[in-house]
Protein backbone atom coordinates (compact mmCIF):
# COMPACT_ATOMS: atom_id res chain seq x y z
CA UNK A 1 0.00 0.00 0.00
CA UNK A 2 0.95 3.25 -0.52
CA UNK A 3 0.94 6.03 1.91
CA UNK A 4 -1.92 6.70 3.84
CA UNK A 5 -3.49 4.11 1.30
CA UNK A 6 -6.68 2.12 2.63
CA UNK A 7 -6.83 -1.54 1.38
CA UNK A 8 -9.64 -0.94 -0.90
CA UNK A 9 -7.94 1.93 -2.59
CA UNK A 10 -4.81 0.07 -3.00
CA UNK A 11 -7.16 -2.81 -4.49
CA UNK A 12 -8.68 -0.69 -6.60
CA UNK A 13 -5.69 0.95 -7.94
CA UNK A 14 -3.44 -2.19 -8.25
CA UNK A 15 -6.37 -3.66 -10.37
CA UNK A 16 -6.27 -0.77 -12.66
CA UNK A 17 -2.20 -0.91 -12.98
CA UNK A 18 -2.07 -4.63 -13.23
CA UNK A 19 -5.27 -5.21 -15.53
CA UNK A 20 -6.31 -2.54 -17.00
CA UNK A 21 -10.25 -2.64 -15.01
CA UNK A 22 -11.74 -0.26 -13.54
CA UNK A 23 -13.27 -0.86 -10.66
CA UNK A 24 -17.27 -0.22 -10.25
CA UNK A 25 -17.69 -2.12 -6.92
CA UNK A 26 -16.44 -4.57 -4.72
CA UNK A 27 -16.53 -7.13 -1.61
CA UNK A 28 -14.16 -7.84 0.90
CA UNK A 29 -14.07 -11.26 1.71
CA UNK A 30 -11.50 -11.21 4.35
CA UNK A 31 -7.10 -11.29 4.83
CA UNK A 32 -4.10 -13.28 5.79
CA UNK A 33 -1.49 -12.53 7.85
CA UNK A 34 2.10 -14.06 5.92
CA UNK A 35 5.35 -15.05 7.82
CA UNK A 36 8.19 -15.49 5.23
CA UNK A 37 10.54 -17.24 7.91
CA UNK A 38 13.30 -17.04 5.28
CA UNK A 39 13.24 -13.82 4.65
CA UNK A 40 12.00 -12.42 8.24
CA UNK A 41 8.99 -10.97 6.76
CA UNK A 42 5.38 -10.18 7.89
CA UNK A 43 2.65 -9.25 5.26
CA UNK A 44 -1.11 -8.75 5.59
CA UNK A 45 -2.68 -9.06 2.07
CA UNK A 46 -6.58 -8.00 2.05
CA UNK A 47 -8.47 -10.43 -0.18
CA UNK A 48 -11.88 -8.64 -2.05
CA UNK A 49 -13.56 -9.45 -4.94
CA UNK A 50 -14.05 -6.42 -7.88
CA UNK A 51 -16.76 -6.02 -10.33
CA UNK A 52 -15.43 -3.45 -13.19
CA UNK A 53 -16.85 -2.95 -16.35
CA UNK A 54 -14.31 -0.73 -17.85
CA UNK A 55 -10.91 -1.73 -19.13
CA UNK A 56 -8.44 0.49 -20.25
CA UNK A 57 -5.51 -0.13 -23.14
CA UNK A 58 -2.54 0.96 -20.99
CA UNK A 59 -1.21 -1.12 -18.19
CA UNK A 60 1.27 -0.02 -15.73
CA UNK A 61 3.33 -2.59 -15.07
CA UNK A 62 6.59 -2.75 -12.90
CA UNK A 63 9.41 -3.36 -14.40
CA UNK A 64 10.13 -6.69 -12.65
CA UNK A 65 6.41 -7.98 -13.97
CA UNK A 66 8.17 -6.84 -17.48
CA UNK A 67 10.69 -8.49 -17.38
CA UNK A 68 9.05 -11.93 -16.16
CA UNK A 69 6.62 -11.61 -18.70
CA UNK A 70 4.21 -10.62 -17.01
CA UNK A 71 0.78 -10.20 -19.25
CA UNK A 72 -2.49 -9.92 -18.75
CA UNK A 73 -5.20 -13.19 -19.46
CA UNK A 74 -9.03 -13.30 -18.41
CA UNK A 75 -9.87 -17.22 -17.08
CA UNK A 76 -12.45 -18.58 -14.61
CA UNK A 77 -11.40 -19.16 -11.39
CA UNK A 78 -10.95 -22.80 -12.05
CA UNK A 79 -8.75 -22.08 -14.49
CA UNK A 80 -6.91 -19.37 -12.51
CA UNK A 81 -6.95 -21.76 -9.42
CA UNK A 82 -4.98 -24.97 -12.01
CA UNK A 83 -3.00 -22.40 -13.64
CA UNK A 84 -1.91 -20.57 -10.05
CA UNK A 85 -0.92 -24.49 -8.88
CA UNK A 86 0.71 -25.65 -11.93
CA UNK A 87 3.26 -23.07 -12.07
CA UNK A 88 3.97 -23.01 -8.33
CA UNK A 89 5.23 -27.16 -9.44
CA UNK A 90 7.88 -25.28 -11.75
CA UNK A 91 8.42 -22.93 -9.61
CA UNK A 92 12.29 -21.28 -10.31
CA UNK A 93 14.51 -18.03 -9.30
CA UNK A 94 14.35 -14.83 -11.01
CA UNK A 95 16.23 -11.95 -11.74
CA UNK A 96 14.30 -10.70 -9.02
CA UNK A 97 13.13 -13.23 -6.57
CA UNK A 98 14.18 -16.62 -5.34
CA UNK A 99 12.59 -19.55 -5.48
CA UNK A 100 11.13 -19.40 -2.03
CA UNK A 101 9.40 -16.24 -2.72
CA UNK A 102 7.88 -17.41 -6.02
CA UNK A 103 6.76 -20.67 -4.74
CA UNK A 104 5.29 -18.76 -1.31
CA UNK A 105 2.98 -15.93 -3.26
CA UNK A 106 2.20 -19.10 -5.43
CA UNK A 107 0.74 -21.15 -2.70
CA UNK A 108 -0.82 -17.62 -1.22
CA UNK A 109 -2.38 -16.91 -4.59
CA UNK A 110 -3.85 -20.57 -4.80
CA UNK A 111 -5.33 -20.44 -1.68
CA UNK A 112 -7.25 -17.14 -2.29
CA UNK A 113 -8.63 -18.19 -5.20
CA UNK A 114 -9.99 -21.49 -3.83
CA UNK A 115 -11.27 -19.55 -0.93
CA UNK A 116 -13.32 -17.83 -3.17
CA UNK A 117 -14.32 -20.46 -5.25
CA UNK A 118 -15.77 -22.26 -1.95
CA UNK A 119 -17.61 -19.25 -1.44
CA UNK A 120 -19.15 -18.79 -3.76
């Protein structure tokens, strides 16, 4: 989050950066609270689900998600949920992270997702 940032503004915005979608409205649905024991690191990531309506051309993102590859693809959640667990079983280092890292926002990512799929 940015400064003075709430979690719903920083949802909303990060969508927009990472996606391209505007926001219209949206539902929290909860958080975690992450220990990286490797890297001594504590992380609270709020979990909400976004209805938008609007998406722009430009994206905005970082240069690491550049240089990883990082695109943008629309699936179900099923689909999100086998892609999410299929690449945290190849998981590898990066320029910018290590394996650990990769594998542990993996797993986080895959659990969100199926949290909301059993919600729904």
């Amino acid at each position: 989050m940015e400064n003075n940032e709430s979690p719903e503004a920083c949802f909303r915005r990060e969508v927009l950066e990472e996606t391209g979608v505007v926001i219209d409205s949206l539902e929290y649905l909860g958080h975690f609270i992450e220990e990286k024991s490797q890297s001594n690191f504590r992380q609270i990531s709020y979990v909400y689900k976004g209805y938008g309506s609007i998406q722009l051309n430009h994206l905005d993102l970082t240069k690491k998600e550049n240089d990883e590859g990082g695109e943008v693809v629309f699936v179900s959640l099923k689909d999100a949920y086998r892609l999410i667990s299929q690449s945290s079983k190849n998981s590898v280092a990066s320029i910018h992270e290590n394996a650990y890292v990769t594998r542990f926002i993996n797993k986080r990512d895959a659990l969100i997702v199926e949290f909301v799929i059993k919600s729904m």
